[in-house]
PDB file of N, CA and C in Angstrom:
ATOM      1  N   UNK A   1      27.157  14.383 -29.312  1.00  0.00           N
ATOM      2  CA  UNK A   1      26.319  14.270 -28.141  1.00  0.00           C
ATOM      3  C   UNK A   1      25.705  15.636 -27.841  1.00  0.00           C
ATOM      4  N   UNK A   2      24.221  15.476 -27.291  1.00  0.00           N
ATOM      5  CA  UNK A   2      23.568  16.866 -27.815  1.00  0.00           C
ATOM      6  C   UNK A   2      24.039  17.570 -25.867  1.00  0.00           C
ATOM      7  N   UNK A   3      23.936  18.727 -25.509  1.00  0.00           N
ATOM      8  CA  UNK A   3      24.190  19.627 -24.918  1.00  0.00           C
ATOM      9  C   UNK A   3      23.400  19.642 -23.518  1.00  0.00           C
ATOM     10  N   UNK A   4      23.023  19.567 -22.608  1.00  0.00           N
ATOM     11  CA  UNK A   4      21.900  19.394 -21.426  1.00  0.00           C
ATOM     12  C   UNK A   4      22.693  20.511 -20.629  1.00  0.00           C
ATOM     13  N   UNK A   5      21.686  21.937 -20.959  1.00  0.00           N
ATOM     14  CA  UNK A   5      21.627  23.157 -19.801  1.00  0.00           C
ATOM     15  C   UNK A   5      21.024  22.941 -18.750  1.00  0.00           C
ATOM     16  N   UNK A   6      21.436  24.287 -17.503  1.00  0.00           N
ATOM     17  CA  UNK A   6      20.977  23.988 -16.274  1.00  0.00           C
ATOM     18  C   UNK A   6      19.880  24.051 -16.382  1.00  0.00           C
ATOM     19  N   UNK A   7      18.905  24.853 -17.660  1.00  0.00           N
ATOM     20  CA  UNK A   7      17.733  25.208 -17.538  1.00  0.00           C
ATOM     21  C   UNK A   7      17.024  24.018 -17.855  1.00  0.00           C
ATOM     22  N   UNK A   8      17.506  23.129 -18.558  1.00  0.00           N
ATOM     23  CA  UNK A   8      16.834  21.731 -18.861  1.00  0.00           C
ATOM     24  C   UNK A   8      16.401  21.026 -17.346  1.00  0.00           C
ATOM     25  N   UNK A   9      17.767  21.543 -16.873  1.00  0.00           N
ATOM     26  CA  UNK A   9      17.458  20.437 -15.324  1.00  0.00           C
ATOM     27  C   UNK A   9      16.034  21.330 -14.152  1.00  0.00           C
ATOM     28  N   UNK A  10      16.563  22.113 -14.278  1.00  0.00           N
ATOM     29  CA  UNK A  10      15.394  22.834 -13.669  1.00  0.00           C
ATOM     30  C   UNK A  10      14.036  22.727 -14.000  1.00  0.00           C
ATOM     31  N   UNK A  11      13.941  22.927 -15.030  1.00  0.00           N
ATOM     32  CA  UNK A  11      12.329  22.413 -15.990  1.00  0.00           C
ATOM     33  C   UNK A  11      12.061  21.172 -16.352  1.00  0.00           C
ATOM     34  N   UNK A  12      12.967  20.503 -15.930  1.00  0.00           N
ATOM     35  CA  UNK A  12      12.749  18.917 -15.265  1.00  0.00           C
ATOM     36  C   UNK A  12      12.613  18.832 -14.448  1.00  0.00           C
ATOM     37  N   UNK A  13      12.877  19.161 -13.305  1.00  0.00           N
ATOM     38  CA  UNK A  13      12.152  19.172 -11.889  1.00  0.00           C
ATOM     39  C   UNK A  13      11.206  19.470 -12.084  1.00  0.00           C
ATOM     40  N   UNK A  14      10.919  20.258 -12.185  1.00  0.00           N
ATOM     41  CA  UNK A  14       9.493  21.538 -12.419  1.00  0.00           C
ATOM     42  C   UNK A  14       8.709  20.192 -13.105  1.00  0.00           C
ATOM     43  N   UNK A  15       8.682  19.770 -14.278  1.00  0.00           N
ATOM     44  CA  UNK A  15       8.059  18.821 -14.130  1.00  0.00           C
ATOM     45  C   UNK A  15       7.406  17.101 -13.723  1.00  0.00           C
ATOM     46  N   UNK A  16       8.518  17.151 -13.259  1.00  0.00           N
ATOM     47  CA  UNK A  16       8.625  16.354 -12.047  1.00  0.00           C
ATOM     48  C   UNK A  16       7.826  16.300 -10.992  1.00  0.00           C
ATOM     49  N   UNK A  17       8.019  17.585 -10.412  1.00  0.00           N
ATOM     50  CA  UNK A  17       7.053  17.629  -9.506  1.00  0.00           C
ATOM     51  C   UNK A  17       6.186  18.059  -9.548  1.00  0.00           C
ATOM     52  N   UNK A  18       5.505  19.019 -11.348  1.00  0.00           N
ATOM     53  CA  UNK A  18       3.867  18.947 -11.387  1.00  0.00           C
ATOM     54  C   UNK A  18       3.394  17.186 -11.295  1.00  0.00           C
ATOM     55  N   UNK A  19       4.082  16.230 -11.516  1.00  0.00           N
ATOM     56  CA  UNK A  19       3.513  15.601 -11.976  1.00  0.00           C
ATOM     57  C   UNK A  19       2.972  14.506 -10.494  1.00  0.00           C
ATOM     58  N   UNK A  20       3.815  15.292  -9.485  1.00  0.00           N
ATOM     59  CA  UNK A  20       3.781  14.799  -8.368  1.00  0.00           C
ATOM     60  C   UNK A  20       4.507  13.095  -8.165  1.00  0.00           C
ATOM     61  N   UNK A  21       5.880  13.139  -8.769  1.00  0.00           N
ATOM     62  CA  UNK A  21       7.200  12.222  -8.888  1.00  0.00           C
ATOM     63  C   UNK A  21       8.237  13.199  -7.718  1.00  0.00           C
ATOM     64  N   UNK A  22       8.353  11.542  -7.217  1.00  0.00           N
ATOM     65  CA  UNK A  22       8.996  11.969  -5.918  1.00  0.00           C
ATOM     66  C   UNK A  22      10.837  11.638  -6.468  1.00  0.00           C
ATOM     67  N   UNK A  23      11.418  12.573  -7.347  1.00  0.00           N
ATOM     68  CA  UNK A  23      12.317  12.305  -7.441  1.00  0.00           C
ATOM     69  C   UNK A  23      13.002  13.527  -8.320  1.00  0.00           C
ATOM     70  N   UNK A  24      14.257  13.886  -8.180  1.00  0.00           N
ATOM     71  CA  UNK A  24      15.140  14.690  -8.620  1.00  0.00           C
ATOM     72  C   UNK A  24      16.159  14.668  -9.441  1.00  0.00           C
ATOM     73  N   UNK A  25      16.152  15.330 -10.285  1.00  0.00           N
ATOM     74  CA  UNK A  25      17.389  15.227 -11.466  1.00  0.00           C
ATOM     75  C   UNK A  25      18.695  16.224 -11.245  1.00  0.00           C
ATOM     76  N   UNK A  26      19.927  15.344 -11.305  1.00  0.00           N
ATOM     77  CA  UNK A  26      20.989  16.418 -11.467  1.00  0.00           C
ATOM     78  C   UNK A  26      21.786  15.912 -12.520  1.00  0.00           C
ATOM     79  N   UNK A  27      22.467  17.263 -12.676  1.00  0.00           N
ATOM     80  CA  UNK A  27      23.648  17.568 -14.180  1.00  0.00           C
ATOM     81  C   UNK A  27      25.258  17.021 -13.308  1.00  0.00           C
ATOM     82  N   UNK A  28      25.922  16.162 -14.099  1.00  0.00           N
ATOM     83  CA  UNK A  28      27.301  15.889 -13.701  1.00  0.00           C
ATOM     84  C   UNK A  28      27.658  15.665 -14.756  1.00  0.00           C
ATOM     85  N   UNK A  29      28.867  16.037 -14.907  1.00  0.00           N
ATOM     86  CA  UNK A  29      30.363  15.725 -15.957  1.00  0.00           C
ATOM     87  C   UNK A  29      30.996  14.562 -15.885  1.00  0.00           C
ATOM     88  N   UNK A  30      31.106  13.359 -16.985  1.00  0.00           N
ATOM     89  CA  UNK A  30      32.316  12.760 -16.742  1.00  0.00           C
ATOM     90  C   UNK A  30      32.814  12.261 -17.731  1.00  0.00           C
ATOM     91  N   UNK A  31      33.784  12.264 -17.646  1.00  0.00           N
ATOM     92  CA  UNK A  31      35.470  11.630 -19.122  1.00  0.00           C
ATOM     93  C   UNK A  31      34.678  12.422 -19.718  1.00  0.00           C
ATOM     94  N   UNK A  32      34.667  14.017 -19.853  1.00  0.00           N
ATOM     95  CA  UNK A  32      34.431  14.819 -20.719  1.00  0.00           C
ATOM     96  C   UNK A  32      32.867  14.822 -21.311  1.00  0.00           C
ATOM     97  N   UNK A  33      32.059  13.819 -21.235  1.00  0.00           N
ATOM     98  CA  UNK A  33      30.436  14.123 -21.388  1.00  0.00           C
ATOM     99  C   UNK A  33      29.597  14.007 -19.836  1.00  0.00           C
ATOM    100  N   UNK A  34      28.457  15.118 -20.227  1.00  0.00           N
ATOM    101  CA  UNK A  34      27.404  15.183 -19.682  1.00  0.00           C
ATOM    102  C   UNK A  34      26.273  14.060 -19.339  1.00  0.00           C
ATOM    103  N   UNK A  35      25.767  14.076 -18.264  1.00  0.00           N
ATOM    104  CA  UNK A  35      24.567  12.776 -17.683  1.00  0.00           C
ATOM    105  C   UNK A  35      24.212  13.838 -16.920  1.00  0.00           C
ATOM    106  N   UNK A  36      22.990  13.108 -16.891  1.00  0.00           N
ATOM    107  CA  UNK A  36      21.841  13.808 -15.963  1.00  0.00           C
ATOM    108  C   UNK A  36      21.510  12.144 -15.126  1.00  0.00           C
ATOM    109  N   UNK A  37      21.596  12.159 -13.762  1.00  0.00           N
ATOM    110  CA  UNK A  37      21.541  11.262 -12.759  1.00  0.00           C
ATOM    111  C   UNK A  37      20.390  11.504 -12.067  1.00  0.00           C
ATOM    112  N   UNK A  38      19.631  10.621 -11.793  1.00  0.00           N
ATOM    113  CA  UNK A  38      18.338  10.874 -11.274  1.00  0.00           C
ATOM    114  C   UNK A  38      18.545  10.104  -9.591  1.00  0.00           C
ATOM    115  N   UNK A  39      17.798  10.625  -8.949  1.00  0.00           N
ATOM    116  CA  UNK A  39      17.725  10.702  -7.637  1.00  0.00           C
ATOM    117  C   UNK A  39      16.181  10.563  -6.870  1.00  0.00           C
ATOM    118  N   UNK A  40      16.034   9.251  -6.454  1.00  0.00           N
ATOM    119  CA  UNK A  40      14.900   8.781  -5.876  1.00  0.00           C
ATOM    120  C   UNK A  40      14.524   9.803  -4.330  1.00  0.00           C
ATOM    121  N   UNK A  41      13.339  10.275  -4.153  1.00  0.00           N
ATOM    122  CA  UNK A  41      13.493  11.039  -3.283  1.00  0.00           C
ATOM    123  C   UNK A  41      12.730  10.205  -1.807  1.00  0.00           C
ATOM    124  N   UNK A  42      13.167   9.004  -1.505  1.00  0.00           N
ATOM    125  CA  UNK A  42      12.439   8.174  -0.817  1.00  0.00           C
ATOM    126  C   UNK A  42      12.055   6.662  -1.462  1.00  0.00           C
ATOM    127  N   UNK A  43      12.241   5.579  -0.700  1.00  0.00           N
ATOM    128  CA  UNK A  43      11.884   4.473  -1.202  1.00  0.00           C
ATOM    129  C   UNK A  43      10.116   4.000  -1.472  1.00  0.00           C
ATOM    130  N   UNK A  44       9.641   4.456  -0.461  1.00  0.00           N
ATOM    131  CA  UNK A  44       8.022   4.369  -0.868  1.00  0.00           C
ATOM    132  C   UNK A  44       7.543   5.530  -1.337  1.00  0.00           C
ATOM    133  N   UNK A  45       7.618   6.073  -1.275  1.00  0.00           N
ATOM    134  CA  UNK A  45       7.353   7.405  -2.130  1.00  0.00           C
ATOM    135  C   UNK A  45       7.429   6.911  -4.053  1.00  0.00           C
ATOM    136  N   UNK A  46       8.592   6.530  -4.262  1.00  0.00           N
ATOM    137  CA  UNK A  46       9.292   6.066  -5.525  1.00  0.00           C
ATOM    138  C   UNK A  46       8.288   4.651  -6.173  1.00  0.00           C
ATOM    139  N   UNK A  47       8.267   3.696  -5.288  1.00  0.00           N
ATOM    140  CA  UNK A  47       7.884   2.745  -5.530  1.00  0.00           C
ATOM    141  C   UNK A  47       6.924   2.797  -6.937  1.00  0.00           C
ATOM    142  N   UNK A  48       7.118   2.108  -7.925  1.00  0.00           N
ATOM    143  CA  UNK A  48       5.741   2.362  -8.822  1.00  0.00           C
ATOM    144  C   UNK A  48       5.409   3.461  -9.354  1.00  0.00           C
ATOM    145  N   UNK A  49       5.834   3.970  -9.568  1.00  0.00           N
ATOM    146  CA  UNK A  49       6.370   5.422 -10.199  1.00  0.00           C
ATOM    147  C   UNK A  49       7.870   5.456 -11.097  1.00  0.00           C
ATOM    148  N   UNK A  50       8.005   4.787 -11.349  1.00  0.00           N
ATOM    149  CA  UNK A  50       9.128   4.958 -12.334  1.00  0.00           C
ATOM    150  C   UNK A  50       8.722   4.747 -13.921  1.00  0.00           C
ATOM    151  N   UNK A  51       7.757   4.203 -14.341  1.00  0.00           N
ATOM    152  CA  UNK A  51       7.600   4.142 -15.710  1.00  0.00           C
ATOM    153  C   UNK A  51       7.023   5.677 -15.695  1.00  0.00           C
ATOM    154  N   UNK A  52       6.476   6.256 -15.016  1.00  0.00           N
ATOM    155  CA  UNK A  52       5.634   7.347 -15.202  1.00  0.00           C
ATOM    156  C   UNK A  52       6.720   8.406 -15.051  1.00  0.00           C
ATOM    157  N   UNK A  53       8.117   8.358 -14.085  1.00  0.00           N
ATOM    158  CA  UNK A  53       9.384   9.221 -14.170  1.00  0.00           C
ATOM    159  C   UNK A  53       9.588   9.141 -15.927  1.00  0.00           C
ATOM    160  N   UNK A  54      10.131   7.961 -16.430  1.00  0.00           N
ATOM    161  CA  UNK A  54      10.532   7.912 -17.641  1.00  0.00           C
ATOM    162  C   UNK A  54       9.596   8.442 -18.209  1.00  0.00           C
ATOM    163  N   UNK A  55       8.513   8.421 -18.457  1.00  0.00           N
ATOM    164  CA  UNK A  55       7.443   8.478 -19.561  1.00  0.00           C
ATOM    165  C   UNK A  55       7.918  10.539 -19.331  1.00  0.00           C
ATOM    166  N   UNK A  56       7.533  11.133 -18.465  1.00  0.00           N
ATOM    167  CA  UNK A  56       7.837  12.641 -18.229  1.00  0.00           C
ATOM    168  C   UNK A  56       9.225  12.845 -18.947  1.00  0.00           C
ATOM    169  N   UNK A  57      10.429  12.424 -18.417  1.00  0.00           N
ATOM    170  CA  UNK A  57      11.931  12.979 -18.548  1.00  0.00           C
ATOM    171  C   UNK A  57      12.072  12.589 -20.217  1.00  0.00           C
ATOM    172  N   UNK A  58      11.397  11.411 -20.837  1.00  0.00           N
ATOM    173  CA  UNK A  58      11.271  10.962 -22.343  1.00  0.00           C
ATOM    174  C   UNK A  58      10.487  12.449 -23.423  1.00  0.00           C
ATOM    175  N   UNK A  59       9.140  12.372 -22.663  1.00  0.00           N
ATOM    176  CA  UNK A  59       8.641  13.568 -23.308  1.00  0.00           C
ATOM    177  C   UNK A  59       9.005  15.101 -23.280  1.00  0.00           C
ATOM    178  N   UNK A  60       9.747  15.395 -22.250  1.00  0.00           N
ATOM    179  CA  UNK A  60      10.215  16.424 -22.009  1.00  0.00           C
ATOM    180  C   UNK A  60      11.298  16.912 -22.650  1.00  0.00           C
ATOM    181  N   UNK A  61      12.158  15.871 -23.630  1.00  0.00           N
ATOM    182  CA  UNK A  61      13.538  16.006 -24.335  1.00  0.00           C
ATOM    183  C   UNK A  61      12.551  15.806 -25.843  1.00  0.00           C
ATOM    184  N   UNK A  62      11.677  14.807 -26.057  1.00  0.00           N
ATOM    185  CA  UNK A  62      11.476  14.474 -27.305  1.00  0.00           C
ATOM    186  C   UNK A  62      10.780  16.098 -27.534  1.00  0.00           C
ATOM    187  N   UNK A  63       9.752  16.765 -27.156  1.00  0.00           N
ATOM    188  CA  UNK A  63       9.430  17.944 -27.553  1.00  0.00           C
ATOM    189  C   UNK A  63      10.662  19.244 -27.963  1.00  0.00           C
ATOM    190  N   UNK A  64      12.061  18.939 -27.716  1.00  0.00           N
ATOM    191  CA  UNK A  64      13.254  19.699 -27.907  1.00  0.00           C
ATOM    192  C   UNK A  64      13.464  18.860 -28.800  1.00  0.00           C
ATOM    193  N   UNK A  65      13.142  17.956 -29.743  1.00  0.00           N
ATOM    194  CA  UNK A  65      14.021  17.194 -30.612  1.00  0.00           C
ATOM    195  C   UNK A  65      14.903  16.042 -30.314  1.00  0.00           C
ATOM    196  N   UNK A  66      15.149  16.218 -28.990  1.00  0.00           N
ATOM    197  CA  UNK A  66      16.223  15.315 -28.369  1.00  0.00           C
ATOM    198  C   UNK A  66      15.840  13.634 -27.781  1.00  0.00           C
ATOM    199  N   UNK A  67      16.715  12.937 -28.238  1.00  0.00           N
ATOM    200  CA  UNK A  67      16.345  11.421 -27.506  1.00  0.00           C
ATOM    201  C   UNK A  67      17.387  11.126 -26.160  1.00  0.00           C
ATOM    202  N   UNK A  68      16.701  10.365 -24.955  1.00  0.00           N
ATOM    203  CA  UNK A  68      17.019   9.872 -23.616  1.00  0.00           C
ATOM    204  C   UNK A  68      17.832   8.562 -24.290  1.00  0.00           C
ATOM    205  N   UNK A  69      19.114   8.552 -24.003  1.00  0.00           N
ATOM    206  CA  UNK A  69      19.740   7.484 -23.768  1.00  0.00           C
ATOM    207  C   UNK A  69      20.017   7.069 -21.764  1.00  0.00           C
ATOM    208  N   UNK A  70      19.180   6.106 -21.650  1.00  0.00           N
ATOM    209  CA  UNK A  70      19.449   5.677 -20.326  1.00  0.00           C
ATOM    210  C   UNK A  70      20.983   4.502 -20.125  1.00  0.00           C
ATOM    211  N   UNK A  71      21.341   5.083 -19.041  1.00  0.00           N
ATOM    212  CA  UNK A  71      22.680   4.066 -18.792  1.00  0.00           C
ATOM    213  C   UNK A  71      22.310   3.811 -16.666  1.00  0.00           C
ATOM    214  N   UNK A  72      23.478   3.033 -16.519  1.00  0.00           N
ATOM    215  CA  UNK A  72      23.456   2.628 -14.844  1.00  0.00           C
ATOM    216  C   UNK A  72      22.036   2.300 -14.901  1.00  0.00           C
ATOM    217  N   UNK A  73      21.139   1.303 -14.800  1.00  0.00           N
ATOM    218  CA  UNK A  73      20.282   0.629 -15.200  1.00  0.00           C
ATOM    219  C   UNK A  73      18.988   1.376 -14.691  1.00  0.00           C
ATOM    220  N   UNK A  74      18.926   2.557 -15.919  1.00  0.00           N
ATOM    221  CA  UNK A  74      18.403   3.675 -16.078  1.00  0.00           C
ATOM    222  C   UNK A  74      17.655   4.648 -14.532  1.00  0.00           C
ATOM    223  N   UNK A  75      19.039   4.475 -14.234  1.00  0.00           N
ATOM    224  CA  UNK A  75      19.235   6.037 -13.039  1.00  0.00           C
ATOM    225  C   UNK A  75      20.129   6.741 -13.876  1.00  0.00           C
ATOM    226  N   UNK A  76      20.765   6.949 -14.769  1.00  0.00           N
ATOM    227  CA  UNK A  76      21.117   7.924 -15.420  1.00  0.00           C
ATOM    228  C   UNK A  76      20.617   7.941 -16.987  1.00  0.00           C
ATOM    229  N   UNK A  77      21.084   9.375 -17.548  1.00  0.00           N
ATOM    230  CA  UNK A  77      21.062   9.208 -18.824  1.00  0.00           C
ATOM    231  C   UNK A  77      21.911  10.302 -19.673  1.00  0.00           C
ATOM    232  N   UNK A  78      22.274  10.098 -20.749  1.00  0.00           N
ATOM    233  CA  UNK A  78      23.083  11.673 -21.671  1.00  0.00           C
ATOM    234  C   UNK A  78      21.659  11.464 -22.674  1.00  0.00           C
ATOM    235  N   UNK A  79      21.769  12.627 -23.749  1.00  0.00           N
ATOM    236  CA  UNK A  79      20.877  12.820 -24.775  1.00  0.00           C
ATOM    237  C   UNK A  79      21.615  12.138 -26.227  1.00  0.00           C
ATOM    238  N   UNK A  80      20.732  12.099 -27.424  1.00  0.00           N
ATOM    239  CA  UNK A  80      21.945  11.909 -28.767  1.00  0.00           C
ATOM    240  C   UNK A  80      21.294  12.500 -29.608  1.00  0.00           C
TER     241      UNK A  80
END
């Protein structure tokens, strides 16, 4: 399972919110692997905007080499 630094999460925000996505990513630990949990920042705000979240947080790992495995019916995800 590939590695997700703080700096990943940060420059996921960062693009996040160039992209003007009302929503936030954080890093948590559990049974020993890493997820990154995403965080709606408002219900209308969010609305209709989620293929366009994925489409960003997808391209943003595939340019590192890395693929988005989404889990919790994709509010989270680890990398592989």
């Amino acid at each position: 399972m590939e590695k997700i630094s703080f700096n990943d999460v940060i420059l996921l925000n960062e693009a996040l919110s160039d992209n003007q996505l009302n929503f936030r990513v954080h890093l948590r630990n559990v049974s020993e692997r890493q997820a990154i949990w995403i965080e709606p920042l408002g219900i209308c705000a969010c609305e209709g905007r989620y293929d366009k979240l994925y489409e960003v947080i997808e391209k943003y790992f595939q340019e590192k080499g890395r693929k988005v495995v989404y889990t919790d019916g994709k509010m989270e995800f680890t990398l592989s």
